[in-house]
C-alpha atoms as a PDB file:
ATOM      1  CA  UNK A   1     -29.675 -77.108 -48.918  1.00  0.00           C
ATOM      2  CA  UNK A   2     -32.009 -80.217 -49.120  1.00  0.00           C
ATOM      3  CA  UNK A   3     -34.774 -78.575 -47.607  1.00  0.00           C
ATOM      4  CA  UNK A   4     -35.242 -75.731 -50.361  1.00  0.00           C
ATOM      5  CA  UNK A   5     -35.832 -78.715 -52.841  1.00  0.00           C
ATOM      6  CA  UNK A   6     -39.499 -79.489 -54.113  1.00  0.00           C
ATOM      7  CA  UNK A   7     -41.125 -82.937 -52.973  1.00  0.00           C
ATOM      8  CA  UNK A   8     -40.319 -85.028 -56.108  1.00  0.00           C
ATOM      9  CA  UNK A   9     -42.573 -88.299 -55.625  1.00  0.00           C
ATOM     10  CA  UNK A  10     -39.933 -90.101 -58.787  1.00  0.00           C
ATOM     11  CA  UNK A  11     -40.510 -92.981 -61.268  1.00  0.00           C
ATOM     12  CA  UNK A  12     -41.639 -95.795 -58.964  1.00  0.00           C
ATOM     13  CA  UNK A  13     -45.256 -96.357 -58.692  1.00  0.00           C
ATOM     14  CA  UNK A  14     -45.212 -97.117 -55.080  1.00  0.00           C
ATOM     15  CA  UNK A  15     -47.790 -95.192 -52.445  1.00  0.00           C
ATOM     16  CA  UNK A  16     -45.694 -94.117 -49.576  1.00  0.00           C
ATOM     17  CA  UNK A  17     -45.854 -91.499 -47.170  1.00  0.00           C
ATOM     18  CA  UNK A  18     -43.175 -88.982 -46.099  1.00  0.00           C
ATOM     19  CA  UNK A  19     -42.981 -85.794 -45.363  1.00  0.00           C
ATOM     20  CA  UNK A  20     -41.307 -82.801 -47.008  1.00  0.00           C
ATOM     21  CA  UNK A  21     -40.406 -79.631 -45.715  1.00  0.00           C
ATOM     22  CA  UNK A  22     -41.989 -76.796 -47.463  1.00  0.00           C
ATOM     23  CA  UNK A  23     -39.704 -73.573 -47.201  1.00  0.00           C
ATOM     24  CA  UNK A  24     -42.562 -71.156 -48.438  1.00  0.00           C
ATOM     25  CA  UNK A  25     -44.954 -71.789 -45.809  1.00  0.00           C
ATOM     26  CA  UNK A  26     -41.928 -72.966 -43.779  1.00  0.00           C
ATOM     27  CA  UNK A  27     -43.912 -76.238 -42.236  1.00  0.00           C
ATOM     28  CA  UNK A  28     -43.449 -79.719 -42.952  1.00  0.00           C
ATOM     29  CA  UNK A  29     -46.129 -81.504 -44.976  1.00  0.00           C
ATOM     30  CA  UNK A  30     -46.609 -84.883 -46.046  1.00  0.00           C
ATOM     31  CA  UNK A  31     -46.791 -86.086 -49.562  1.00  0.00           C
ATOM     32  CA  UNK A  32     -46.868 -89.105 -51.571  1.00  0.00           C
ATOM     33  CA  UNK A  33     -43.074 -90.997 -52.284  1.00  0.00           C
ATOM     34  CA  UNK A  34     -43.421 -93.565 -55.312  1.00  0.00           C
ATOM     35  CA  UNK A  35     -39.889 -95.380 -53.614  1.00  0.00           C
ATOM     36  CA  UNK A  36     -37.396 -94.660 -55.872  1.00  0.00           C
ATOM     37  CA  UNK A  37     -35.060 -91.318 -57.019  1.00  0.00           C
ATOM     38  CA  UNK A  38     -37.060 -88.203 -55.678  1.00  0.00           C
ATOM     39  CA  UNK A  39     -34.602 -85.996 -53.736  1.00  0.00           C
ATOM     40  CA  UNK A  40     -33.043 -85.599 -50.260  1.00  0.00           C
ATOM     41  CA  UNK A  41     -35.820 -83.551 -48.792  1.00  0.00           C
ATOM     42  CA  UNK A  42     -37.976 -86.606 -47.727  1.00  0.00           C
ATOM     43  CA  UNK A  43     -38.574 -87.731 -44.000  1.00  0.00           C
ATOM     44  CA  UNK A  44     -39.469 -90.673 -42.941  1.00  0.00           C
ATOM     45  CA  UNK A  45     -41.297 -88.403 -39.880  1.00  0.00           C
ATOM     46  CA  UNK A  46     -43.131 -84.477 -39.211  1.00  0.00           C
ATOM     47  CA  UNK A  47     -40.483 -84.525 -36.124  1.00  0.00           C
ATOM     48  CA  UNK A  48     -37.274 -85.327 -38.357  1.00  0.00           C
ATOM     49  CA  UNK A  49     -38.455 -83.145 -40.947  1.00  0.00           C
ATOM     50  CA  UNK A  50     -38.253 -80.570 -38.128  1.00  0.00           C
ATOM     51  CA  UNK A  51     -35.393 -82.005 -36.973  1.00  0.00           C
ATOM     52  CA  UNK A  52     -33.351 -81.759 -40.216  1.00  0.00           C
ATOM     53  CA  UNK A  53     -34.649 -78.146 -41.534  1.00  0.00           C
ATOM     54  CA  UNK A  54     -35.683 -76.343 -38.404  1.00  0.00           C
ATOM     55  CA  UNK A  55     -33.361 -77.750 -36.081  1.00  0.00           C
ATOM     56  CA  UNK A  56     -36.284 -77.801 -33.825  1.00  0.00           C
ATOM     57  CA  UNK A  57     -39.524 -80.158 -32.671  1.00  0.00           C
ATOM     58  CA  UNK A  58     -42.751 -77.915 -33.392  1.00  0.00           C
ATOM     59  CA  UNK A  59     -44.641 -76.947 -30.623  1.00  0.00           C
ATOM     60  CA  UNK A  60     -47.727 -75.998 -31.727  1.00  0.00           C
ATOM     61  CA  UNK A  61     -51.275 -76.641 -30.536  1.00  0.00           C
ATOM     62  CA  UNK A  62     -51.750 -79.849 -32.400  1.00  0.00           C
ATOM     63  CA  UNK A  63     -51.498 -83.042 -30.724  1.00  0.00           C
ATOM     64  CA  UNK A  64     -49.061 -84.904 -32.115  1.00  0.00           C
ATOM     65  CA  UNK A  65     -49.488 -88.859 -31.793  1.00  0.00           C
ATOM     66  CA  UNK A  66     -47.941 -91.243 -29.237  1.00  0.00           C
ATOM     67  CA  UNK A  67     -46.636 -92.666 -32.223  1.00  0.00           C
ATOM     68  CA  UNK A  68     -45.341 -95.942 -29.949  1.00  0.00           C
ATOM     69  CA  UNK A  69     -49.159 -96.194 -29.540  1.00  0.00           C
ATOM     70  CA  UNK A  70     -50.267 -96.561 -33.038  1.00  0.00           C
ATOM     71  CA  UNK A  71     -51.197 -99.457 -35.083  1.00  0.00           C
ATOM     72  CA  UNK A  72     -49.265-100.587 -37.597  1.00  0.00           C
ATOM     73  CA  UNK A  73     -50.215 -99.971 -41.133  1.00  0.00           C
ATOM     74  CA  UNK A  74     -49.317-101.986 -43.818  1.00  0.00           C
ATOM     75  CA  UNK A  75     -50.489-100.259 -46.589  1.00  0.00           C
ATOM     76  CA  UNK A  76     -52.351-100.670 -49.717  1.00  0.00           C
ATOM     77  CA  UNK A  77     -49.595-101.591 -52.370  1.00  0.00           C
ATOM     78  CA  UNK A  78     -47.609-104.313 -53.270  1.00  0.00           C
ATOM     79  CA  UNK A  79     -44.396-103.240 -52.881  1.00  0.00           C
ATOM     80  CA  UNK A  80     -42.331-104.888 -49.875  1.00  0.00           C
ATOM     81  CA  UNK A  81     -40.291-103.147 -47.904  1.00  0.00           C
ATOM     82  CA  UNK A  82     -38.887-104.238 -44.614  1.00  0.00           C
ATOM     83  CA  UNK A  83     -40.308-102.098 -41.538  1.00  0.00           C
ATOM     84  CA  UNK A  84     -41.096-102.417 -37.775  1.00  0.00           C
ATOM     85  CA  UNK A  85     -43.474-101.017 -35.127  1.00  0.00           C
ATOM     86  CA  UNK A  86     -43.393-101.047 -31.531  1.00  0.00           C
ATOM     87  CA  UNK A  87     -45.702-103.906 -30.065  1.00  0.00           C
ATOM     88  CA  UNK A  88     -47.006-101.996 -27.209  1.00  0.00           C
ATOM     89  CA  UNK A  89     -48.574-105.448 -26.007  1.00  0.00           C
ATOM     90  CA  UNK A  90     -45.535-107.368 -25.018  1.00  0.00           C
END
């Protein structure tokens, strides 16, 4: 099962984050991806973290983000990948 696996952040030197699901304190956390390799428990999300190993959406008493309404964020690196955002402007 992909969710009992460790985070593995692999080779690549990239700074990108995704979130793991973390079967001991049975929560999804977010850790730091390098881009390459790693393993299959990586989301690109907290909800399809929950999605994938819970089969749920948390309900808890954190707010979680209108996501639609955040800024986009480009990043620090140098690596390019190909991404969009929702342009709540238009």
């Amino acid at each position: 099962d992909m969710c009992l696996f460790s985070p593995e952040t692999g080779p690549c030197k990239a700074n990108i984050p995704k979130y793991f699901y973390n079967s001991t304190t049975k929560m999804c956390e977010q850790f730091v991806y390098g881009g390459c390799q790693g393993n299959d428990n990586r989301f690109e999300t907290e909800i399809e973290c929950w999605q994938k190993c819970q089969n749920t959406v948390p309900i808890s008493s954190r707010d979680l983000p209108d996501v639609c309404n955040l800024p986009a964020e480009p990043g620090l690196c140098y690596t390019s990948f190909e991404k969009y955002h929702f342009n709540n402007f238009w």
